[in-house]
Protein backbone atom coordinates (compact mmCIF):
# COMPACT_ATOMS: atom_id res chain seq x y z
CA UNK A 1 -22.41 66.68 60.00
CA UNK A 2 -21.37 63.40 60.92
CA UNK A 3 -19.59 61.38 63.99
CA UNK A 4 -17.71 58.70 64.43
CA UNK A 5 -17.20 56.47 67.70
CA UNK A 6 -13.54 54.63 68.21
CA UNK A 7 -11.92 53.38 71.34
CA UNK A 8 -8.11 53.47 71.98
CA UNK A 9 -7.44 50.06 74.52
CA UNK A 10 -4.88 50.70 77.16
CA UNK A 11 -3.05 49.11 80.16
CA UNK A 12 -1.56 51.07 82.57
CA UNK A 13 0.83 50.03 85.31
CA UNK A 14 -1.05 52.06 87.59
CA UNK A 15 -0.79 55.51 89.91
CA UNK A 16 1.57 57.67 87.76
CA UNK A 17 1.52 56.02 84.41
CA UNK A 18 2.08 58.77 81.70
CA UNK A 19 0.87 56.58 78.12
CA UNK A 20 1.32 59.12 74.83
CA UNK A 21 -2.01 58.53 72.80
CA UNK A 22 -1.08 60.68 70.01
CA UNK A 23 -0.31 58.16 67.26
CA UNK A 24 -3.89 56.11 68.13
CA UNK A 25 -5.84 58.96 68.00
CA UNK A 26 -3.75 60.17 64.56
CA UNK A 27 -4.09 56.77 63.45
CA UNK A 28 -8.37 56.76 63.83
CA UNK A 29 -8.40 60.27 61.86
CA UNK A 30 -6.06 58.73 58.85
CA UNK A 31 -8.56 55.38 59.09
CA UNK A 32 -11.71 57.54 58.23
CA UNK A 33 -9.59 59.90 55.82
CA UNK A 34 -11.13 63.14 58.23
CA UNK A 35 -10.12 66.47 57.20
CA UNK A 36 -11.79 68.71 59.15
CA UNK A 37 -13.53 68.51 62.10
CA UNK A 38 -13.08 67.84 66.02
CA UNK A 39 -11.46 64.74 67.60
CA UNK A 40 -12.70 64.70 71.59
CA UNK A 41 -10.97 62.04 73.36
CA UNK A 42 -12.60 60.55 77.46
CA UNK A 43 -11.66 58.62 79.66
CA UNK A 44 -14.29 56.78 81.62
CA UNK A 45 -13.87 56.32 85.31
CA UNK A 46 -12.92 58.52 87.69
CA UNK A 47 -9.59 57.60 88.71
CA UNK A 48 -7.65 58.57 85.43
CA UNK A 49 -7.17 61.39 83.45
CA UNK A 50 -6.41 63.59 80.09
CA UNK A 51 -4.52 66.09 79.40
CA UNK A 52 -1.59 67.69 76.88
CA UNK A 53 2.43 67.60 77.50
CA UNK A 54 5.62 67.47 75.80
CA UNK A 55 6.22 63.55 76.32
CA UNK A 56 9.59 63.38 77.53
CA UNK A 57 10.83 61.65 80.83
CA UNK A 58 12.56 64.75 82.61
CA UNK A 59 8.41 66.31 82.50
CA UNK A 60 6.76 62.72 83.18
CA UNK A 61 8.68 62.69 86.65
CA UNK A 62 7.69 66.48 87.32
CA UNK A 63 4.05 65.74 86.87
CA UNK A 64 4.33 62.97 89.54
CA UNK A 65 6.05 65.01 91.68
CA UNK A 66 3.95 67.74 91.85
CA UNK A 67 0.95 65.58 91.49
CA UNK A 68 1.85 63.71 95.41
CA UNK A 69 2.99 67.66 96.74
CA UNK A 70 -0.58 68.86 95.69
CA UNK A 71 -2.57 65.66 96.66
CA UNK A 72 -0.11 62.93 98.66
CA UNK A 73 -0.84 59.47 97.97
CA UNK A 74 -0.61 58.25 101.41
CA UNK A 75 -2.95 61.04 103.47
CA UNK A 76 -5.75 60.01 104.95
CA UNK A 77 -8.93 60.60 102.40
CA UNK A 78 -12.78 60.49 103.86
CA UNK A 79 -13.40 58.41 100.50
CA UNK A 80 -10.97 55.22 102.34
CA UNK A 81 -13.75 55.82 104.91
CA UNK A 82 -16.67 54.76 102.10
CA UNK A 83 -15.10 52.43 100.25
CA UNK A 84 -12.24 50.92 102.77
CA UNK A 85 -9.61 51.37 100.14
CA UNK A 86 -6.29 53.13 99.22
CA UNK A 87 -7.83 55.52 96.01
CA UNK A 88 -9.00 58.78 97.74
CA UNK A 89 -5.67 60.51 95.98
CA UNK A 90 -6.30 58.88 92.75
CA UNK A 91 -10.07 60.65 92.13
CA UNK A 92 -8.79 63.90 93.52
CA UNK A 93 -6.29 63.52 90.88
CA UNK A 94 -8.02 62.67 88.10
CA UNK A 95 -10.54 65.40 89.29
CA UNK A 96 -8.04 68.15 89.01
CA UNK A 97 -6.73 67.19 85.61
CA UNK A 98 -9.88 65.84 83.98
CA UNK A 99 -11.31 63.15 82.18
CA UNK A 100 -11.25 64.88 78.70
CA UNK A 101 -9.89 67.07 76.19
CA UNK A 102 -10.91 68.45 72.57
CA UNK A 103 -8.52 69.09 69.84
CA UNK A 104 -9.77 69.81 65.88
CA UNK A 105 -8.54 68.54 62.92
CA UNK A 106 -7.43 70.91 60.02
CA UNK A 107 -6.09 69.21 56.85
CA UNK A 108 -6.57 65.73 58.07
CA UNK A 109 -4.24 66.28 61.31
CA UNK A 110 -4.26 66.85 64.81
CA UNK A 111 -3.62 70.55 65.19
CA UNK A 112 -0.91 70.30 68.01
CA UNK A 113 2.15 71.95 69.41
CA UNK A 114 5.61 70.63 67.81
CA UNK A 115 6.07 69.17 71.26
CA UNK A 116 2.54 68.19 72.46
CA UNK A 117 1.79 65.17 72.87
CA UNK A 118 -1.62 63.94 74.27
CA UNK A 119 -1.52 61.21 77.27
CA UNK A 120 -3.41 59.36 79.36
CA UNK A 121 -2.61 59.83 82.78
CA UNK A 122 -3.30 57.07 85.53
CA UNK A 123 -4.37 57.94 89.05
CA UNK A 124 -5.52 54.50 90.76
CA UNK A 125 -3.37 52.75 92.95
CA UNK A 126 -3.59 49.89 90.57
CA UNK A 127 -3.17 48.27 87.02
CA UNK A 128 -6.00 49.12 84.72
CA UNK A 129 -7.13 48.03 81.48
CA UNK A 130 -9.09 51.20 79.91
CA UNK A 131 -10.92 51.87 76.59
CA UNK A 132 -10.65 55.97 75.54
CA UNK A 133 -13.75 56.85 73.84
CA UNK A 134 -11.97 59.05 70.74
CA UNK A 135 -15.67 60.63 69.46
CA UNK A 136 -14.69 62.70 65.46
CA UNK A 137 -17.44 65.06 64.63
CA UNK A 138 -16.96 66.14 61.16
């Protein structure tokens, strides 16, 4: 068994920024030829998440909507109180959809839905420059 360690670089134009990862985390399994094993993908930091969706616009604007019904960007959260900033709705976020996700690799693919895609989804109130850790156990 071995592993390998890669890191997809992203920017992000902030709180509700859907960014489709698939082909970068395709593209590191093609690079070191893997045919079977797991890919698990993280985020660091806790204002951003992972998750699966079909990656189309019409679903991109649901998940924000429902994302400020369920946890409202401008409420008052006891983390402004800590910190003095604007983020409490970005780590509940992130919280709820987590910072990770798992998906094997059979015959030297990703073994996804015809219309799932995986994205990175930002939560802070603000631009950010991440690395995912993509982590291939084989």
């Amino acid at each position: 068994m071995g592993t390998i360690t890669e890191y997809i670089p992203i920017s992000t134009n902030g709180q509700g920024d859907i960014i489709d990862i698939t082909s970068m985390a395709q593209e590191i399994i093609h690079t070191y030829n893997v045919q079977s094993g797991i890919l698990c993908l993280f985020v660091p930091g806790s204002t951003a998440a992972l998750t699966t969706i079909e990656y189309e616009p019409g679903l991109q604007k649901d998940i924000n909507i429902l994302l400020e019904k369920l946890i409202p960007r401008n409420e008052h959260y006891h983390h402004h109180n800590t910190w003095h900033d604007d983020n409490g709705s970005s780590h509940l976020r992130a919280s709820m959809i987590g910072p990770s996700i798992t998906v094997p690799i059979v015959d030297g693919a990703l073994t996804l839905g015809t219309w799932q895609q995986i994205v990175v989804i930002e939560c802070d109130t603000r631009k950010r420059n991440r690395k995912i850790v993509a982590q291939i156990v084989y």
